[in-house]
Protein backbone atom coordinates (compact mmCIF):
# COMPACT_ATOMS: atom_id res chain seq x y z
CA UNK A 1 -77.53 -48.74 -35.82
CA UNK A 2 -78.27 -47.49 -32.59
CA UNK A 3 -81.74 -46.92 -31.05
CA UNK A 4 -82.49 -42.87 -30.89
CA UNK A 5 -84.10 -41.45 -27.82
CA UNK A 6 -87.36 -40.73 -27.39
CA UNK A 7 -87.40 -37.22 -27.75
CA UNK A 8 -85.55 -37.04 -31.26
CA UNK A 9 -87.49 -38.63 -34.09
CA UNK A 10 -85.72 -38.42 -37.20
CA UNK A 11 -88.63 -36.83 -39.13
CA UNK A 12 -91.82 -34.88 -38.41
CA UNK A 13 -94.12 -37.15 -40.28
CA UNK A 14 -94.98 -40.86 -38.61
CA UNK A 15 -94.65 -42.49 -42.10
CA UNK A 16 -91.16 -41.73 -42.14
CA UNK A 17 -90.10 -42.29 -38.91
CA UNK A 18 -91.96 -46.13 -39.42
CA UNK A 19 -89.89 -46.26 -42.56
CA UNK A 20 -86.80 -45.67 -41.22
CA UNK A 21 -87.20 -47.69 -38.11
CA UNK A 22 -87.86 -50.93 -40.47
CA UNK A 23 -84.68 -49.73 -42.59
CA UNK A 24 -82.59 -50.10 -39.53
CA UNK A 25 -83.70 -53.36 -38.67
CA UNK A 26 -83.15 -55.02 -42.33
CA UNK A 27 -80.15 -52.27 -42.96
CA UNK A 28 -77.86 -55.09 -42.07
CA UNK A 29 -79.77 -57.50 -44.24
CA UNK A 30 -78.98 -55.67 -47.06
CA UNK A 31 -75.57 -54.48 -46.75
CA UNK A 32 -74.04 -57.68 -45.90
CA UNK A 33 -76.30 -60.47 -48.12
CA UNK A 34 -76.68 -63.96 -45.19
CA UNK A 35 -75.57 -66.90 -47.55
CA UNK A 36 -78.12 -70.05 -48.66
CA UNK A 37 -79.64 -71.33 -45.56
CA UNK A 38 -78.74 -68.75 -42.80
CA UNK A 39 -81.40 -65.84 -43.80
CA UNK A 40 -83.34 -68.01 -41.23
CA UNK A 41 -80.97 -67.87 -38.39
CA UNK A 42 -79.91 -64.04 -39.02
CA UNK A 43 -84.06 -62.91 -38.75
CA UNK A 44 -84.30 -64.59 -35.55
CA UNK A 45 -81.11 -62.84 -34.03
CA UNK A 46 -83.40 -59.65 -35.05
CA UNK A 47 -86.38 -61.16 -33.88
CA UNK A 48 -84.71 -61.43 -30.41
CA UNK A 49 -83.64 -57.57 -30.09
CA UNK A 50 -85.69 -54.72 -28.97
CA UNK A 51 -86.03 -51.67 -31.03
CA UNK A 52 -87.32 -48.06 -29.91
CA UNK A 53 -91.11 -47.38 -31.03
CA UNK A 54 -90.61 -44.18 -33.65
CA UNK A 55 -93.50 -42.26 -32.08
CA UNK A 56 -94.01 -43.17 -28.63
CA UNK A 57 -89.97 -44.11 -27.56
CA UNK A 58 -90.50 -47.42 -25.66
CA UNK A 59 -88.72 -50.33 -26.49
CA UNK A 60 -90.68 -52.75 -28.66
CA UNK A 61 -89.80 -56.13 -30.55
CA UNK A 62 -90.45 -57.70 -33.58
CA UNK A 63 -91.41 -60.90 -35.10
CA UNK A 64 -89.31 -63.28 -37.62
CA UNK A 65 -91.95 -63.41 -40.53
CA UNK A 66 -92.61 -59.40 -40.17
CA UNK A 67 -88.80 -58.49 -40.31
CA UNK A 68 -88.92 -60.95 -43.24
CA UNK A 69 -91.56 -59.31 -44.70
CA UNK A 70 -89.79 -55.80 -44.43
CA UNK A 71 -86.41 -57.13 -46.12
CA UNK A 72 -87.74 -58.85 -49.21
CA UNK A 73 -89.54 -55.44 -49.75
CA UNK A 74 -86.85 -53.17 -49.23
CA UNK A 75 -84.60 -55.38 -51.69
CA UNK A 76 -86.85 -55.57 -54.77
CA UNK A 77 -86.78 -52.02 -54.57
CA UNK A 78 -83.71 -50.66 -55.55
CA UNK A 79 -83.91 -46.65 -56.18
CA UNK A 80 -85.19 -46.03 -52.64
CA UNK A 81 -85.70 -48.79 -50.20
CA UNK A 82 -86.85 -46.83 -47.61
CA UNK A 83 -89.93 -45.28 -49.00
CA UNK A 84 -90.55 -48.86 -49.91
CA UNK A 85 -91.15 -49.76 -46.40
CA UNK A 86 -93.29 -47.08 -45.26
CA UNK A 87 -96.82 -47.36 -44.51
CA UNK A 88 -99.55 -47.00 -47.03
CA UNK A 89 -101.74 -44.56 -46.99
CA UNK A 90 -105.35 -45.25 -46.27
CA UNK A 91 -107.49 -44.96 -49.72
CA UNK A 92 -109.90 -42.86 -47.59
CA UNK A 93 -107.30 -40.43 -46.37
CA UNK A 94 -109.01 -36.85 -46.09
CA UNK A 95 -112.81 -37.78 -46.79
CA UNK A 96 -115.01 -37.93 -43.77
CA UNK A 97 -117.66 -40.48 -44.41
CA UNK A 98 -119.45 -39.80 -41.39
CA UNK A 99 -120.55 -36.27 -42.42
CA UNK A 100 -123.28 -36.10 -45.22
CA UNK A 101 -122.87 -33.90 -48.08
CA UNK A 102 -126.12 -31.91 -47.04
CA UNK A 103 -124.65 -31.34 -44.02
CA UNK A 104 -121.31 -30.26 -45.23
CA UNK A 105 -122.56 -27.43 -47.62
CA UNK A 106 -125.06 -26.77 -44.72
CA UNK A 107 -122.29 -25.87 -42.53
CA UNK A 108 -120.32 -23.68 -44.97
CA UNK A 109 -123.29 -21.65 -45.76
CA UNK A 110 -123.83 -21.18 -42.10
CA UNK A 111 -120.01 -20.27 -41.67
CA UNK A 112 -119.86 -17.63 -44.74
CA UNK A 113 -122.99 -16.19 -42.45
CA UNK A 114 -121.53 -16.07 -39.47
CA UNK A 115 -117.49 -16.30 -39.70
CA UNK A 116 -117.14 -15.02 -35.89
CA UNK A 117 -118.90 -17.40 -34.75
CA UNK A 118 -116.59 -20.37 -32.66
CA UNK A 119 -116.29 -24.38 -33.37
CA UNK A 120 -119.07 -24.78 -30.69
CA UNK A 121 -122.01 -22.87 -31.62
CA UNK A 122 -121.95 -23.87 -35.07
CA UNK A 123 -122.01 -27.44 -34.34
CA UNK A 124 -125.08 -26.51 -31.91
CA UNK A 125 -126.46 -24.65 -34.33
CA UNK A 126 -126.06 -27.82 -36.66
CA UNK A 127 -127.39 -30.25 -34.32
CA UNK A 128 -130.59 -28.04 -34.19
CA UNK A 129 -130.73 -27.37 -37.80
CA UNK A 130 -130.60 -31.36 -37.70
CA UNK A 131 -133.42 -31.96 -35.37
CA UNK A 132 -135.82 -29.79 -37.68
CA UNK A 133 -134.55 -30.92 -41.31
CA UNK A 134 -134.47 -34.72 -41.40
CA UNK A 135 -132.61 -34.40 -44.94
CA UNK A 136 -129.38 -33.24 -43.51
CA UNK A 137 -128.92 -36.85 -42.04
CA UNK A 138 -127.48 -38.10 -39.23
CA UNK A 139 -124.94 -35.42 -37.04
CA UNK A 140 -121.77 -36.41 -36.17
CA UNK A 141 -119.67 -36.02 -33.31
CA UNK A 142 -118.14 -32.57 -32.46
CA UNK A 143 -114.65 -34.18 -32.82
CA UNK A 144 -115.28 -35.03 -36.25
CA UNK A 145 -117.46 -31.93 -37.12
CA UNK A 146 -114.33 -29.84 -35.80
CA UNK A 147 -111.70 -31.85 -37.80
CA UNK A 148 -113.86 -31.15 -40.82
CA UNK A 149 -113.83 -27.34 -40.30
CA UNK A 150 -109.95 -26.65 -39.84
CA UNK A 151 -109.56 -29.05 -43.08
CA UNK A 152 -111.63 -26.83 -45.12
CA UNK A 153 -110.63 -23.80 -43.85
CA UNK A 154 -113.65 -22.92 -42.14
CA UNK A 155 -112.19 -21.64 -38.93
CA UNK A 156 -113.02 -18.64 -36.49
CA UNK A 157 -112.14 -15.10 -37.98
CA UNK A 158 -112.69 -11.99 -35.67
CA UNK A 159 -115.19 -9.80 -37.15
CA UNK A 160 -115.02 -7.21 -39.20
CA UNK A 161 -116.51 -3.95 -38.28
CA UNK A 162 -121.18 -4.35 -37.31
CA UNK A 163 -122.65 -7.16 -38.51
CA UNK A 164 -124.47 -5.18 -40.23
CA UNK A 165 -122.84 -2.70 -41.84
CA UNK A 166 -121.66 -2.74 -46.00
CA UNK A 167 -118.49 -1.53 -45.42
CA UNK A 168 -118.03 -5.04 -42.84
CA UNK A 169 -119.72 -6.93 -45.71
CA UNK A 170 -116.93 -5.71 -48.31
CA UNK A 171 -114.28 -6.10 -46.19
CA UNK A 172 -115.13 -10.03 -45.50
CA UNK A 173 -115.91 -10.61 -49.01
CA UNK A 174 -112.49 -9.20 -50.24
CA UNK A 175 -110.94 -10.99 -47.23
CA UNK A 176 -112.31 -13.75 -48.68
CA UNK A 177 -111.40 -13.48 -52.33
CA UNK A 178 -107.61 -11.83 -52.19
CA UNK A 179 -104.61 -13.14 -49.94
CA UNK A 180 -103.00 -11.70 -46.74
CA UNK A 181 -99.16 -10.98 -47.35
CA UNK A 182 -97.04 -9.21 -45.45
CA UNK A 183 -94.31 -6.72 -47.32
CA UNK A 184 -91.74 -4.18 -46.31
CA UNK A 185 -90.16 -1.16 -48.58
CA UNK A 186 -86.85 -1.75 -50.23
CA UNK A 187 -85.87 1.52 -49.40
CA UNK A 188 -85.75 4.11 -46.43
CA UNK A 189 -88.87 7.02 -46.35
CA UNK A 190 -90.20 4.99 -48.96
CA UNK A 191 -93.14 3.91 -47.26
CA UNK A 192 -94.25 5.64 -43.29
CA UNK A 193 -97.09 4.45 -41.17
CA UNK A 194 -98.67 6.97 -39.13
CA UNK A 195 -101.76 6.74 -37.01
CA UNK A 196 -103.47 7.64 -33.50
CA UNK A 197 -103.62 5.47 -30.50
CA UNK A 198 -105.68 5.76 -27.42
CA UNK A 199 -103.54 5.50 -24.75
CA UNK A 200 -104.12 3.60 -21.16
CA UNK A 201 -102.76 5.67 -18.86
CA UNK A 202 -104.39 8.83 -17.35
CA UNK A 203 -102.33 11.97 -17.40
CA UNK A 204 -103.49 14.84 -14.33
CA UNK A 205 -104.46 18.62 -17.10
CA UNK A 206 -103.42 21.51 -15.38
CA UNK A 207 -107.33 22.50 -14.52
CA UNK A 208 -107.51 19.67 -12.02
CA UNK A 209 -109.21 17.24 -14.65
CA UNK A 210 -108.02 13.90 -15.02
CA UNK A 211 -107.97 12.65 -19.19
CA UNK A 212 -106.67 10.38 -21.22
CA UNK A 213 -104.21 11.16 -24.14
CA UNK A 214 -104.09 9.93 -27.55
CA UNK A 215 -100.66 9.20 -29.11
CA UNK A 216 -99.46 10.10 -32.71
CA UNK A 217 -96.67 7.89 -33.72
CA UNK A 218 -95.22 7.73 -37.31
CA UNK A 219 -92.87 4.53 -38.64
CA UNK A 220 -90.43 3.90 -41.36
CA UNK A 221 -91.79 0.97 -43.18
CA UNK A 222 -88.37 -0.45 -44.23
CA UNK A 223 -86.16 0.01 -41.02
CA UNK A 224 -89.34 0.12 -38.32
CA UNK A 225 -87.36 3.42 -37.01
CA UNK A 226 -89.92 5.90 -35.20
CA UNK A 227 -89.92 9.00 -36.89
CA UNK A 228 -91.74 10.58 -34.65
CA UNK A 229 -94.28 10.09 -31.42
CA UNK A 230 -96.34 12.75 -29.41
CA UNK A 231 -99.22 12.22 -27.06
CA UNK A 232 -101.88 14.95 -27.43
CA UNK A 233 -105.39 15.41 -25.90
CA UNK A 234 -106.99 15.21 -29.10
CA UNK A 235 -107.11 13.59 -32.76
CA UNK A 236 -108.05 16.22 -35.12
CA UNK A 237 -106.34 16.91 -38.05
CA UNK A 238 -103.98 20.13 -36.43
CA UNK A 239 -102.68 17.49 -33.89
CA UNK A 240 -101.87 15.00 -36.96
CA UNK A 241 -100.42 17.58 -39.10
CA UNK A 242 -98.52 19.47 -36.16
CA UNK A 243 -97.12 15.88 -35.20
CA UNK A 244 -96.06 15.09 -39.07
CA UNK A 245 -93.76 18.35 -39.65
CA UNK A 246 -92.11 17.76 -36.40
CA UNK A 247 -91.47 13.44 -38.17
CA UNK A 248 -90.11 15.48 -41.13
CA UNK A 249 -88.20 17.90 -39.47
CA UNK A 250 -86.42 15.43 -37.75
CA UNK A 251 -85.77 12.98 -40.85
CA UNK A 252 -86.93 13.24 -44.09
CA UNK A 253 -90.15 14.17 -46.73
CA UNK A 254 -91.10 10.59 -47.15
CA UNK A 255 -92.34 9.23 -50.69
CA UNK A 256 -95.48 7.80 -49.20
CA UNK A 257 -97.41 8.13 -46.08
CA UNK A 258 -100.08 4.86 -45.33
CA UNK A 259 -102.99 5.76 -42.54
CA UNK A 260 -106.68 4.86 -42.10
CA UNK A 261 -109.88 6.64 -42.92
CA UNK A 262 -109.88 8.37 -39.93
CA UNK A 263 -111.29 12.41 -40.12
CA UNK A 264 -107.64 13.88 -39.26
CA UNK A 265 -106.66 12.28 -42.01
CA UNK A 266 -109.16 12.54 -44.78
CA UNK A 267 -109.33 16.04 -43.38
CA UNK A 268 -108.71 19.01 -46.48
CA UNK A 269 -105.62 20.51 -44.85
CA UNK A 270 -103.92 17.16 -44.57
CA UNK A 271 -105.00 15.86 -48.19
CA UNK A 272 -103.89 19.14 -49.96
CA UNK A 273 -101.05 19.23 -47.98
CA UNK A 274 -99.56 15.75 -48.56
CA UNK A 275 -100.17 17.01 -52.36
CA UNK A 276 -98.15 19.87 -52.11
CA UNK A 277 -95.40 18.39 -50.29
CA UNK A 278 -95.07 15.57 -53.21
CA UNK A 279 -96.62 12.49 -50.90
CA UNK A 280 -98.30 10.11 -51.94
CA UNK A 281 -101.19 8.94 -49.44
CA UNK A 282 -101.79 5.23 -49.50
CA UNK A 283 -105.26 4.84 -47.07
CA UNK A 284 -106.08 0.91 -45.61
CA UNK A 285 -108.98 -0.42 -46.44
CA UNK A 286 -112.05 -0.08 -44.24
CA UNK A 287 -112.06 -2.63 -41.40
CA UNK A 288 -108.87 -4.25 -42.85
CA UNK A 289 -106.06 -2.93 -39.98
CA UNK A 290 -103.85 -6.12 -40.40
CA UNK A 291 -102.51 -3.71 -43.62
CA UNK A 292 -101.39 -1.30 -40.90
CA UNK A 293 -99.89 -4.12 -38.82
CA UNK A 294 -96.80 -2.75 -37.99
CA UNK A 295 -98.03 0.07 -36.44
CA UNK A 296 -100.67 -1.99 -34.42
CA UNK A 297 -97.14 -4.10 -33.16
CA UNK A 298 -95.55 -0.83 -31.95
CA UNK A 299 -98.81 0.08 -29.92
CA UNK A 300 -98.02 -3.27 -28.06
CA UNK A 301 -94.81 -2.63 -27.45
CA UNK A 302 -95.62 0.99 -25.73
CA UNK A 303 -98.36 -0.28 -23.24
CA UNK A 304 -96.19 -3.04 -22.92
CA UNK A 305 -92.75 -1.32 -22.28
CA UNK A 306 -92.98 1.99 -21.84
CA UNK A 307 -96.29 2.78 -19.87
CA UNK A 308 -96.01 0.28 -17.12
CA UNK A 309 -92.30 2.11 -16.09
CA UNK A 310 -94.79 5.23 -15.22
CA UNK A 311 -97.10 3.27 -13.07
CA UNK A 312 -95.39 4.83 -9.88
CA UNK A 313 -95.97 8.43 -10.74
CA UNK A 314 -99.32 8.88 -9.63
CA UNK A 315 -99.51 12.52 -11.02
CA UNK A 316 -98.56 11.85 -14.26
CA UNK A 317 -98.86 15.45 -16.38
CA UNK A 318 -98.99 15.32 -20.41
CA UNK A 319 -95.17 17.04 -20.48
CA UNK A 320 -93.87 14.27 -18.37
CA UNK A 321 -95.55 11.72 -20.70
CA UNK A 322 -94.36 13.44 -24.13
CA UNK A 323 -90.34 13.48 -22.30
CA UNK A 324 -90.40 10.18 -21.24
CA UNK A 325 -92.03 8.90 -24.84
CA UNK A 326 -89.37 10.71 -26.45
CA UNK A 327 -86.53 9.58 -24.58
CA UNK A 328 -87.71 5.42 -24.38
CA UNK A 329 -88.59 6.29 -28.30
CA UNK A 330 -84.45 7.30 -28.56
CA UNK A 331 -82.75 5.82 -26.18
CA UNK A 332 -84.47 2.08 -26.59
CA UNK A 333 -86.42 1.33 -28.93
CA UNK A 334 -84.73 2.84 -31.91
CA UNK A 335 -81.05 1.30 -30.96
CA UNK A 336 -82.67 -2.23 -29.96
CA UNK A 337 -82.02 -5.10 -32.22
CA UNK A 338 -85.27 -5.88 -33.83
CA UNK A 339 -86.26 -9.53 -33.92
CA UNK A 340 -87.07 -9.91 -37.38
CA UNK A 341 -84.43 -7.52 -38.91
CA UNK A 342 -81.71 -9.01 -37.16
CA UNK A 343 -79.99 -5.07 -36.46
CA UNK A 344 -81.43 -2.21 -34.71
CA UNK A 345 -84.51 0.33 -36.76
CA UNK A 346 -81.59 3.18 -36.17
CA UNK A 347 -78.37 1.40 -38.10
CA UNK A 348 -80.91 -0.03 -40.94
CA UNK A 349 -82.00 3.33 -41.25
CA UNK A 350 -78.48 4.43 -41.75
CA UNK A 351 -77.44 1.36 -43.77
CA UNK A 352 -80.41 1.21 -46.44
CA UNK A 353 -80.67 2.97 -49.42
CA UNK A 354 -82.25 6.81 -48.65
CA UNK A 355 -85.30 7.90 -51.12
CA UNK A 356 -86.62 10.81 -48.61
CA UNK A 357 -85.80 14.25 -49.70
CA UNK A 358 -84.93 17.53 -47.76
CA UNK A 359 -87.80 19.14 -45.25
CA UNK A 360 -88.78 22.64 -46.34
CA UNK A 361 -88.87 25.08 -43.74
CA UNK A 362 -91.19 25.83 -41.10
CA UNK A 363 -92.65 27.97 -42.51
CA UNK A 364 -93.29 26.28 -45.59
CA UNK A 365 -94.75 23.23 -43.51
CA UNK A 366 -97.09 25.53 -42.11
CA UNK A 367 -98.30 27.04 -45.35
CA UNK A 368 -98.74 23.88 -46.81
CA UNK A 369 -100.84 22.24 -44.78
CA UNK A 370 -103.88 24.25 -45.34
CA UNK A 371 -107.10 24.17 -47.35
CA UNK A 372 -107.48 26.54 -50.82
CA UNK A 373 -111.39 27.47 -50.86
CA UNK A 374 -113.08 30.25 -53.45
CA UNK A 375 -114.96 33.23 -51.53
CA UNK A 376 -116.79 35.94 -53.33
CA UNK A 377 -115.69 39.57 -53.10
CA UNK A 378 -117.81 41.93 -51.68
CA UNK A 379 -118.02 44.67 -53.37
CA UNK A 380 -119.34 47.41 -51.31
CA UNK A 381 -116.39 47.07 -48.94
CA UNK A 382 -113.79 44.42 -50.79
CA UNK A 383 -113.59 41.78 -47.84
CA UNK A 384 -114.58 37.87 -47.69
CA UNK A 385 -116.09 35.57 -45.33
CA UNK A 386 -114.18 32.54 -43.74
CA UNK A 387 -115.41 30.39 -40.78
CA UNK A 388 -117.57 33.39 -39.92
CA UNK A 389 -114.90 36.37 -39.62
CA UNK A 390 -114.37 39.19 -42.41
CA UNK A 391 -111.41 39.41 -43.93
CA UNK A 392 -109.91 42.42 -45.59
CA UNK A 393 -108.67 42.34 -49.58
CA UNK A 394 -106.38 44.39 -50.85
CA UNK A 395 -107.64 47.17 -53.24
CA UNK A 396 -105.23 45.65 -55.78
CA UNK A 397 -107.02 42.56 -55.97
CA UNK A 398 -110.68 44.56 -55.43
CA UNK A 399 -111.44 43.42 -59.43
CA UNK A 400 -111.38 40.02 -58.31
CA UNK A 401 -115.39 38.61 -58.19
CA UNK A 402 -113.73 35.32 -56.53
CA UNK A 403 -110.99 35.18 -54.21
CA UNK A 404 -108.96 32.02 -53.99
CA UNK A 405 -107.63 31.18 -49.80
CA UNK A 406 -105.15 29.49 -48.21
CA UNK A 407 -106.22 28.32 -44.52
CA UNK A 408 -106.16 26.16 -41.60
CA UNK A 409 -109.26 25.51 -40.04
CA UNK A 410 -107.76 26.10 -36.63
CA UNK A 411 -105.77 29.07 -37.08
CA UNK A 412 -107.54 31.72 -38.79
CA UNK A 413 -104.31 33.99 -37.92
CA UNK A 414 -102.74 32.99 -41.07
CA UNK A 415 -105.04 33.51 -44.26
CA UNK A 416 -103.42 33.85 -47.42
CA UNK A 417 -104.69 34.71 -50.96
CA UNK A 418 -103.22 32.74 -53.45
CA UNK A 419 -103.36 32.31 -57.94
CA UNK A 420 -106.79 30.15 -58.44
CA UNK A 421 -104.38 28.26 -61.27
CA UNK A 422 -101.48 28.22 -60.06
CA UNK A 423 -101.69 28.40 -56.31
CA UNK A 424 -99.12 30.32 -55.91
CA UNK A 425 -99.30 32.71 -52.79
CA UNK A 426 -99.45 36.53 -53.25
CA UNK A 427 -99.96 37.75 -50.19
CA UNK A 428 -101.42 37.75 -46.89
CA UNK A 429 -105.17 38.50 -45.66
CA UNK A 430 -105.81 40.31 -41.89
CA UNK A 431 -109.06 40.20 -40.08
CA UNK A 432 -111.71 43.28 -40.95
CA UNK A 433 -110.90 45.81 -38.13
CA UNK A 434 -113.67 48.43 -37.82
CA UNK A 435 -112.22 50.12 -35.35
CA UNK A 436 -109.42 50.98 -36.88
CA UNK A 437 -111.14 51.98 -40.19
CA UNK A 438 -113.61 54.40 -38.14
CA UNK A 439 -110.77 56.99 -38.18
CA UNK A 440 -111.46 57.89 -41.27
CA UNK A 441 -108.64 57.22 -43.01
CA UNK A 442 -108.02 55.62 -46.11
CA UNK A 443 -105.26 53.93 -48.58
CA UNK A 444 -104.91 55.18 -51.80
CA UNK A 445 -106.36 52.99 -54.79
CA UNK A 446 -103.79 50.58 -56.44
CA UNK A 447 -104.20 47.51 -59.30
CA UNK A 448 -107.10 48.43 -62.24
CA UNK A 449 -109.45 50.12 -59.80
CA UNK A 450 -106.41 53.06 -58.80
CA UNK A 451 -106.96 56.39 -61.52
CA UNK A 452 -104.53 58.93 -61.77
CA UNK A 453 -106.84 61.76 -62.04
CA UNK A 454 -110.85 62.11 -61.76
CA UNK A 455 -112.79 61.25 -65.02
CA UNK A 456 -113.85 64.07 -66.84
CA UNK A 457 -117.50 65.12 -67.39
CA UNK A 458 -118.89 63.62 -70.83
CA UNK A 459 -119.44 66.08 -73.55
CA UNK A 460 -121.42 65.63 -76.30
CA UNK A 461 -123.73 62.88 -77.54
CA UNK A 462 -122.39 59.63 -77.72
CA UNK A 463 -121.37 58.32 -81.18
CA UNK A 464 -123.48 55.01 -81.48
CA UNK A 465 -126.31 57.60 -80.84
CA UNK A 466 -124.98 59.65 -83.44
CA UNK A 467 -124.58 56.58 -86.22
CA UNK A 468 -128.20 55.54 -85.18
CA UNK A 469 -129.48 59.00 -85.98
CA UNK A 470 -127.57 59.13 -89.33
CA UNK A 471 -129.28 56.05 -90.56
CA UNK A 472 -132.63 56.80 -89.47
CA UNK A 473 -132.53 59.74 -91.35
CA UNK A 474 -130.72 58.36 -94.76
CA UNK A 475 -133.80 55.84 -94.88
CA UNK A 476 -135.60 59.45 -95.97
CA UNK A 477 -138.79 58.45 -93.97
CA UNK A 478 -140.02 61.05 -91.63
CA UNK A 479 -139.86 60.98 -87.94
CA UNK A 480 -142.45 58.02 -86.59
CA UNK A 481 -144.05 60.46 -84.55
CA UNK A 482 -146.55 63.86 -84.69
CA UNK A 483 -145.17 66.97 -82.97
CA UNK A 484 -147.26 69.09 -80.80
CA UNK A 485 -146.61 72.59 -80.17
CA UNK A 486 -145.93 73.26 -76.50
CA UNK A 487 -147.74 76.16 -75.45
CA UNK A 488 -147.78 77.51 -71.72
CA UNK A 489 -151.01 76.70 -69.90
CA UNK A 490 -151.36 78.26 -66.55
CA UNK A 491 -153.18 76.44 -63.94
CA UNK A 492 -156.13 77.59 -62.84
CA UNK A 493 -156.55 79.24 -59.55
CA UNK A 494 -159.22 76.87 -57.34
């Protein structure tokens, strides 16, 4: 057999490599048997070659009585002679005499403390602890104190969220309990990512005021396609739900939508609007963003890609930004072969199974992505309060103690009253306009409230009165009271 280079060791663990390096030697031993008398001559032939090392590639040799150690191994084995002939395993393999078992559960209390913290300060740490408590014996070097760590796992996380904060404390404690695995939809609009990202590159407002913009930018979890990306100057929830009709517009109504916490959107209109639409909202866990990761990926690739190529225009405006985001967004990154799916996010999106169903209309978007609250009717002058500003009910609806809206909190324009049980949308509230109603003139009454003709005057006495009467007197007792005779007295003059 002939000696392999340096760089190519036949297997990745040293044991094996050992094994098969001894194999070759004896191979020839074993597959042609030396008669009686000449195994003696044939293990000093092999004594006399030179053999590459297995790990380090130089050329070594090899005594007579180890090579005939090697072949009367490998032939009283005869399933597998070459495991025969690797080396043994040390009986003390993975333990690590030299740390004390104070000192080991020492150091993983300290680590579930302080997870953050690197290989260095907590063996300083542990040296000090050391100094002052006698009982955790002797320390180690940091070598060994290192090895230790990575065996057991206890290796540097970045931390989660304050130190001291519950929600940080809950995320490391779950971290610490359930497994990271990463997972893609089986299908397209089955699953989108959407979330903000503050950008690095100033854009010039049209005020003279230099800012920074914020971009929205939505994924398809199964083919990594981007729906849909705009850079705004803000991240409240109109920008995220202005951003997410134009991602359906141009696909599909996903089956799920996956973002953080964040206020846009936790935010009423976005919530109830998701609802409407027939989306399911799957929210991250607090300081968890690894279950976001692919969107966290695609922020790397715009600051990495598509923001240096506008380092030369040095008065960058937000339109210029939003066309050239759109066009590297269509142009490049949705026709370029993705590394891990092996094809491009636009022909997987056209390849894989579609769940995503039609986009309602614009208008439709727009109505849905508002917030149904319950406002009490005047009564004096049939209108309701919202954010501050009167609006006007219908004398139809006047009856109605509580009034059920539809709004945005950023466009008060479009107000809509709507079935409390149903939500279903009857019609359409205006601002109060007292100018307009100073002129005196006014709508005839419709609905419950509207009568024909003026009531009548009432006649008569009433008939519980009467009833009451009738029974008072059947009881045959006289009237519970003594009449006086009213006779005129006229005042006297002073």
């Amino acid at each position: 057999m002939l000696p392999k280079e340096p760089n190519e060791p036949s297997s990745p663990r040293s044991q094996e490599r050992w094994a098969q390096l001894r194999f070759s030697v004896v191979g020839v031993l074993l597959a042609a048997p030396p008669g009686r008398g000449e195994l003696k001559t044939e293990l000093q032939k092999l004594a006399g070659r030179r053999w590459r090392h297995p790990i380090r590639g130089e050329w070594v040799w090899f005594g007579r009585s180890t090579i005939e150690r090697w072949y009367y191994a490998a032939r009283r084995e005869k399933m597998d002679p070459v495991k025969a002939l690797q080396r043994k395993i040390r009986s003390d393999h993975g333990q690590q005499p030299k740390v004390p078992g104070a000192m080991m559960e020492y150091l993983r209390q300290q680590y579930r403390l302080h997870p953050s913290w690197s290989y260095r300060l907590h063996v300083d740490n542990l040296v000090s602890a050391a100094k002052r408590e006698p009982g955790l014996g002797r320390c180690p070097s940091y070598a060994c104190l290192v090895r230790f760590m990575k065996k057991h796992g206890l290796m540097k996380r970045p931390r989660r969220g304050p130190a001291h904060s519950p929600g940080a404390r809950r995320a490391e404690a779950r971290f610490e309990e359930r497994e990271v695995r990463s997972y893609e939809s089986e299908y397209v609009n089955a699953l989108w990512h959407s979330d903000f990202h503050h950008g690095s590159r100033r854009v010039l407002l049209e005020d003279g005021r230099w800012a920074y913009p914020i971009l929205l930018g939505t994924l398809d979890d199964c083919s990594r396609l981007c729906c849909h990306a705009q850079w705004y100057l803000s991240e409240g929830a109109e920008e995220f739900d202005h951003g997410l009709s134009q991602a359906f517009q141009k696909r599909s109504v996903p089956r799920a939508l996956m973002t953080d916490n964040g206020s846009a959107m936790v935010a009423a209109e976005t919530q109830e609007g998701l609802g409407r639409l027939g989306i399911s909202w799957d929210n991250t866990l607090p300081f968890s963003p690894f279950q976001n990761g692919k969107k966290e990926v695609w922020w790397a690739q715009v600051e990495g890609r598509l923001l240096p190529m506008l380092e030369g225009v040095s008065d960058l405006t937000l339109k210029q930004l939003n066309e050239a985001t759109q066009a590297w967004v269509e142009m490049e990154y949705n026709r370029k072969v993705h590394s891990e799916l092996g094809e491009s996010p636009l022909e997987r999106y056209l390849r894989v199974k579609d769940v995503g169903r039609p986009c309602p209309s614009s208008e439709e978007l727009l109505l849905a992505f508002t917030a149904e609250v319950c406002r009490t009717q005047r009564r004096s002058d049939g209108t309701i309060t919202i954010e501050g500003v009167r609006f006007e009910v219908p004398s139809r609806y006047g009856h109605f103690a509580q009034i059920s809206v539809r709004f945005a909190s950023w466009d008060l324009s479009r107000v809509h009253l709507c079935d409390p049980k149903t939500g279903q949308v009857h019609c359409r509230l205006f601002p109060l306009d007292k100018h307009k109603n100073a002129s005196g003139e006014r709508a005839a009454r419709t609905g419950p409230l509207g009568l024909a003709e003026p009531p009548a005057a009432p006649g008569g006495m009433a008939p519980l009165l009467q009833e009451l009467i009738a029974r008072y007197a059947a009881t045959g007792l006289p009237p519970a009271y003594l009449p006086k005779d009213e006779v005129f007295m006229p005042k006297p003059n002073l």
